[in-house]
Protein backbone atom coordinates (compact mmCIF):
# COMPACT_ATOMS: atom_id res chain seq x y z
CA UNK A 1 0.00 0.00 0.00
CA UNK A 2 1.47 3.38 -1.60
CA UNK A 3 -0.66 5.26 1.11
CA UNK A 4 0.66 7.15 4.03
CA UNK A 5 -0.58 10.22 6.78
CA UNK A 6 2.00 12.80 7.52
CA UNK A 7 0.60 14.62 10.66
CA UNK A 8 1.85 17.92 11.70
CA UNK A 9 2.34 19.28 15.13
CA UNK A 10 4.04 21.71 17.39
CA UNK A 11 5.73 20.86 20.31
CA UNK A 12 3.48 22.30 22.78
CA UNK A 13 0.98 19.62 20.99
CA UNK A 14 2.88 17.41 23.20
CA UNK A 15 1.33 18.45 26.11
CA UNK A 16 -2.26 17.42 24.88
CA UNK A 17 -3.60 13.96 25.76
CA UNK A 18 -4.86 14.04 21.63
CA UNK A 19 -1.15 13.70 20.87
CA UNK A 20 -0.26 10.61 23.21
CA UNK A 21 -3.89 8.61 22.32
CA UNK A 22 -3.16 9.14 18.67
CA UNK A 23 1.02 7.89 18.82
CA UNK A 24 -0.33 4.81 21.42
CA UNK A 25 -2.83 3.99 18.49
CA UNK A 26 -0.29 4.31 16.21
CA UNK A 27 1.90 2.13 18.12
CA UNK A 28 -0.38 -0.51 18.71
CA UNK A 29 -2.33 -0.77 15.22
CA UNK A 30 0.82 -0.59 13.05
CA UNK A 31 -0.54 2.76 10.98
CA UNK A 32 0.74 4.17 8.47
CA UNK A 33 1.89 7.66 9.89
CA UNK A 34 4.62 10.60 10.31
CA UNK A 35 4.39 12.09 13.08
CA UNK A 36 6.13 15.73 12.11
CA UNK A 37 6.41 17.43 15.31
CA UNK A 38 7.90 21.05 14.42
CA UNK A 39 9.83 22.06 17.92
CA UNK A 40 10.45 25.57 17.78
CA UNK A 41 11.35 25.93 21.57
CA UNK A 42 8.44 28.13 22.30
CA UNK A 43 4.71 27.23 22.21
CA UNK A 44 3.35 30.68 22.11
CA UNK A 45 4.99 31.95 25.57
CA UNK A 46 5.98 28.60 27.28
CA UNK A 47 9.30 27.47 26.77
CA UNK A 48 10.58 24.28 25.49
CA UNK A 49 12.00 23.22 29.22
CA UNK A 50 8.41 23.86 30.95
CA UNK A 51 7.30 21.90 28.21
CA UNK A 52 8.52 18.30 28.90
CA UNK A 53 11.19 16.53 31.14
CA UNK A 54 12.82 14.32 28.55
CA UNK A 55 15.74 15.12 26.90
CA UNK A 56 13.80 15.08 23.72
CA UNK A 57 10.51 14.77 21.95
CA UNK A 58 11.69 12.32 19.42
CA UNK A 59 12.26 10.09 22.25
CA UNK A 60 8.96 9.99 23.46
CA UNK A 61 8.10 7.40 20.52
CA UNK A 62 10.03 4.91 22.20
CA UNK A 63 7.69 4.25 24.67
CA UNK A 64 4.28 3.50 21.91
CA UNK A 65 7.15 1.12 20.26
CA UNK A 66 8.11 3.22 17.45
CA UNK A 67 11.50 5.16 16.27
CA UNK A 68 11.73 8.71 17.22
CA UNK A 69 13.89 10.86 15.05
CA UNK A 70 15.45 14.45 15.27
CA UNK A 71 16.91 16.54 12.10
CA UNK A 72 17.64 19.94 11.43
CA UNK A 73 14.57 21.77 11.08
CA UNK A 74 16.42 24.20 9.32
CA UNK A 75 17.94 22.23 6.87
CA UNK A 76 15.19 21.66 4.03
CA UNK A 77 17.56 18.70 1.99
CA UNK A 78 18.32 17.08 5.45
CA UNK A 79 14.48 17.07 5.76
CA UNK A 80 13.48 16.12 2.78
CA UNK A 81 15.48 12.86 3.13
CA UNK A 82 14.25 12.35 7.03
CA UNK A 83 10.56 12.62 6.22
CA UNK A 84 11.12 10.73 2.91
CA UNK A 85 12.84 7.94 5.00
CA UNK A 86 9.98 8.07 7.66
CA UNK A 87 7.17 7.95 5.04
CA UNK A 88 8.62 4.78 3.83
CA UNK A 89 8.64 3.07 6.74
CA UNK A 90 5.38 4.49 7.61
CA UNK A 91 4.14 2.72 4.27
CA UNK A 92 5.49 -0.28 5.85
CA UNK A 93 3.62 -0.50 8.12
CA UNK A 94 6.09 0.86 10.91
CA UNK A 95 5.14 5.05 12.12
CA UNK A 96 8.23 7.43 12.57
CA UNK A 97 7.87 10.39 15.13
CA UNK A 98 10.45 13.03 13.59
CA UNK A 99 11.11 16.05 15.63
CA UNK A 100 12.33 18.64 13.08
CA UNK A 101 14.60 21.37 15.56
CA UNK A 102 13.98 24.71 14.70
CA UNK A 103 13.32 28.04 16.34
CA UNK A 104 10.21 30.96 16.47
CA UNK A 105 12.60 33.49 15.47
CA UNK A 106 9.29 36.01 15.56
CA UNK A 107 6.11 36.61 17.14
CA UNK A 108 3.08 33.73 17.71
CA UNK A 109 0.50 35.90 15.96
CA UNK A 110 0.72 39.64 15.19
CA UNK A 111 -0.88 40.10 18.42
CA UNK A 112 1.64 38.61 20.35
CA UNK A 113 4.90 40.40 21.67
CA UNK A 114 7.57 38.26 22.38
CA UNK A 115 9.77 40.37 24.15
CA UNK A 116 7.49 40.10 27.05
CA UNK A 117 8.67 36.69 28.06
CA UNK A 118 11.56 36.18 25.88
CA UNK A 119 14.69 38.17 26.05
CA UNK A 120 15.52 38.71 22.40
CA UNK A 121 19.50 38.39 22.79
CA UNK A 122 19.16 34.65 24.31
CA UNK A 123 18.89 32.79 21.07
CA UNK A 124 17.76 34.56 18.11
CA UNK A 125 21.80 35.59 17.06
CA UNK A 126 22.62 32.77 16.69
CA UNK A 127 19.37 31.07 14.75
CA UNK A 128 19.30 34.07 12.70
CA UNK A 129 22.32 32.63 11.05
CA UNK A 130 20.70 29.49 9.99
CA UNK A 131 17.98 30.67 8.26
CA UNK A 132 16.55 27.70 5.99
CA UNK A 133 15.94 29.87 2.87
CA UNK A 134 19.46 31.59 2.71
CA UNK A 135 20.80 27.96 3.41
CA UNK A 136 19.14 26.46 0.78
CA UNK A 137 20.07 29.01 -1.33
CA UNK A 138 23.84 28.82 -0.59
CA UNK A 139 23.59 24.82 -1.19
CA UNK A 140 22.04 25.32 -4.47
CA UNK A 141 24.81 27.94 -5.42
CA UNK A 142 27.42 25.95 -4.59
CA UNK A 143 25.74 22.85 -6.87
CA UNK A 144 26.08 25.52 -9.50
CA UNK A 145 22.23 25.19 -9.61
CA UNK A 146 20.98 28.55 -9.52
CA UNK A 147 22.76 31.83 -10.50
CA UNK A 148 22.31 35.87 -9.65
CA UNK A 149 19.87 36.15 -12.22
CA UNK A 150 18.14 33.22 -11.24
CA UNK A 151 17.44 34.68 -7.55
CA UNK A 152 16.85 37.59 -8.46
CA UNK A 153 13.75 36.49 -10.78
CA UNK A 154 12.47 33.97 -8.17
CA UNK A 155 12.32 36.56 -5.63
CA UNK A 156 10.54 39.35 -8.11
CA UNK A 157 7.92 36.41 -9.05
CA UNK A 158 7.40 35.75 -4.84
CA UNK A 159 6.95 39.45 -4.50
CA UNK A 160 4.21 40.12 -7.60
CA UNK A 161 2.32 36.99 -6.35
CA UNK A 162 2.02 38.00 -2.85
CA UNK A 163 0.75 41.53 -3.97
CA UNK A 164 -1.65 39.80 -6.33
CA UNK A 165 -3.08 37.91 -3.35
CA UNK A 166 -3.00 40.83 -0.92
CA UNK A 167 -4.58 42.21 -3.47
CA UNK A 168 -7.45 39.57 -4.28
CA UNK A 169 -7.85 39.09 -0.79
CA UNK A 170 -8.68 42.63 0.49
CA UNK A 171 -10.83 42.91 -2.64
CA UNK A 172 -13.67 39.94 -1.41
CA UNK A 173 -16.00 41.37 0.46
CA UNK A 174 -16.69 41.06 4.16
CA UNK A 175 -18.35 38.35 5.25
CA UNK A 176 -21.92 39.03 7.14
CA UNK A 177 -22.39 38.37 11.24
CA UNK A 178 -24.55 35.23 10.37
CA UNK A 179 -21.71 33.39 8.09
CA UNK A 180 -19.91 32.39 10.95
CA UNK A 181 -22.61 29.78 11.75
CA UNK A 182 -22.66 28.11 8.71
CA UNK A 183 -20.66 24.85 7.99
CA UNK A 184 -19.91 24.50 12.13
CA UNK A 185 -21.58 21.14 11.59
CA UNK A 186 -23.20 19.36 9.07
CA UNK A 187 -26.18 19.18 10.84
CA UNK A 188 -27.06 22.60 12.65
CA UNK A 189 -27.38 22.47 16.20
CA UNK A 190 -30.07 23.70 18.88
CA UNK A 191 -26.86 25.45 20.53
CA UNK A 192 -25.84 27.16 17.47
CA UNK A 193 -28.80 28.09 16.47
CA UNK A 194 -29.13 29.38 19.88
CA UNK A 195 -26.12 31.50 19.56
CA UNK A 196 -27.12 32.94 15.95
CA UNK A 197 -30.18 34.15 17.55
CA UNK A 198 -28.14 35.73 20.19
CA UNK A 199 -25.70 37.60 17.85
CA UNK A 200 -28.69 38.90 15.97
CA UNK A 201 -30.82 40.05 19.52
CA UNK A 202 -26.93 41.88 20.44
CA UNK A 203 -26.46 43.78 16.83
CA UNK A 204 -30.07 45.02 16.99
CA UNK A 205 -29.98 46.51 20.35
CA UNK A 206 -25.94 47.73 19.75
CA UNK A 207 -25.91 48.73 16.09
CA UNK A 208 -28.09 47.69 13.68
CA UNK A 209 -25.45 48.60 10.87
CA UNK A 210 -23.22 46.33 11.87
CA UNK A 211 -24.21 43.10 9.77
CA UNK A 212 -20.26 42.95 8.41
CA UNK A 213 -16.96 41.60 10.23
């Protein structure tokens, strides 16, 4: 069977009970999945050492009876050929937990701030310099793979894509109060239905106008 599940986590996903029910099932039943466990050292605020004991998350297969792998989250050819190796085992019959090392070199959201629970000269000098894209790019310089010219044009085609969607995006128009209720379930709910009727009573008696996110 040619058919495999990569699933993709953080490591503060480690923390949830979801996370050890699905790699004991795993264990047990023999499935066919790659567990791809991106540990970035923070989730959201809470450091990778408040996070878990063990020396690392790749180890924690070991005890659903599976291998448990780490690689250089930074590196995109070194994981290419980890995940590639893991989804063949995992086609085997045999799941793989990798844990691909890298680091939140920015914010959680744009309405986070960082620098109110990280100091920002800890770590980041040092990741900074290991940024996957300029890696990648220096590996496929020295292959004699891509040129100057050849950057340059990828990074002018990136740039007039991402306006075009920026661009596309802010022209759809806003969505109305009541389309957040549709598709929750495929079935609508009592509860749901209660809460649509709620959202309506509040914009009536707030502002009337305001049918539009």
């Amino acid at each position: 069977d040619e058919h495999a599940v990569v699933a993709y986590l953080g490591d503060g996903a480690t923390s949830e009970g979801d996370f050890h029910e699905a790699m004991n099932f795993a264990g047990v039943f023999d499935a066919p999945v790659v567990f791809l466990c991106e540990n970035n050292n923070w989730a959201i605020s809470l450091p990778r050492e408040r996070q878990t004991a063990s020396d690392s998350i790749a180890q924690k297969a070991e005890a659903y009876g599976f291998e448990g792998v780490q690689v250089d989250g930074n590196d995109p050819v070194a994981v290419y050929e980890t995940v590639g190796g893991a989804l063949a085992d995992a086609r085997e019959g045999n799941p793989v937990l990798v844990e691909s090392l890298t680091y939140r070199q920015g914010a959680h959201t744009t309405s986070d701030d960082p620098e109110r629970y990280r100091p920002a000269e800890e770590d980041l000098p040092e990741w900074r310099t290991a940024d996957p894209l300029e890696r990648f790019e220096t590996y496929l310089r020295e292959q004699g793979v891509v040129d100057d010219v050849f950057v340059a044009e990828c990074r002018a085609d990136a740039e007039a894509e991402l306006d075009a969607a920026i661009e596309a995006a802010e022209a759809v128009d806003a969505p109305d109060a009541d389309d957040v209720f549709d598709y929750v379930y495929a079935e609508r709910t009592p509860r749901v239905d209660d809460q649509q009727r709620w959202l309506t009573s509040y914009l009536e008696r707030h502002d009337p106008q305001q049918r539009e996110f």
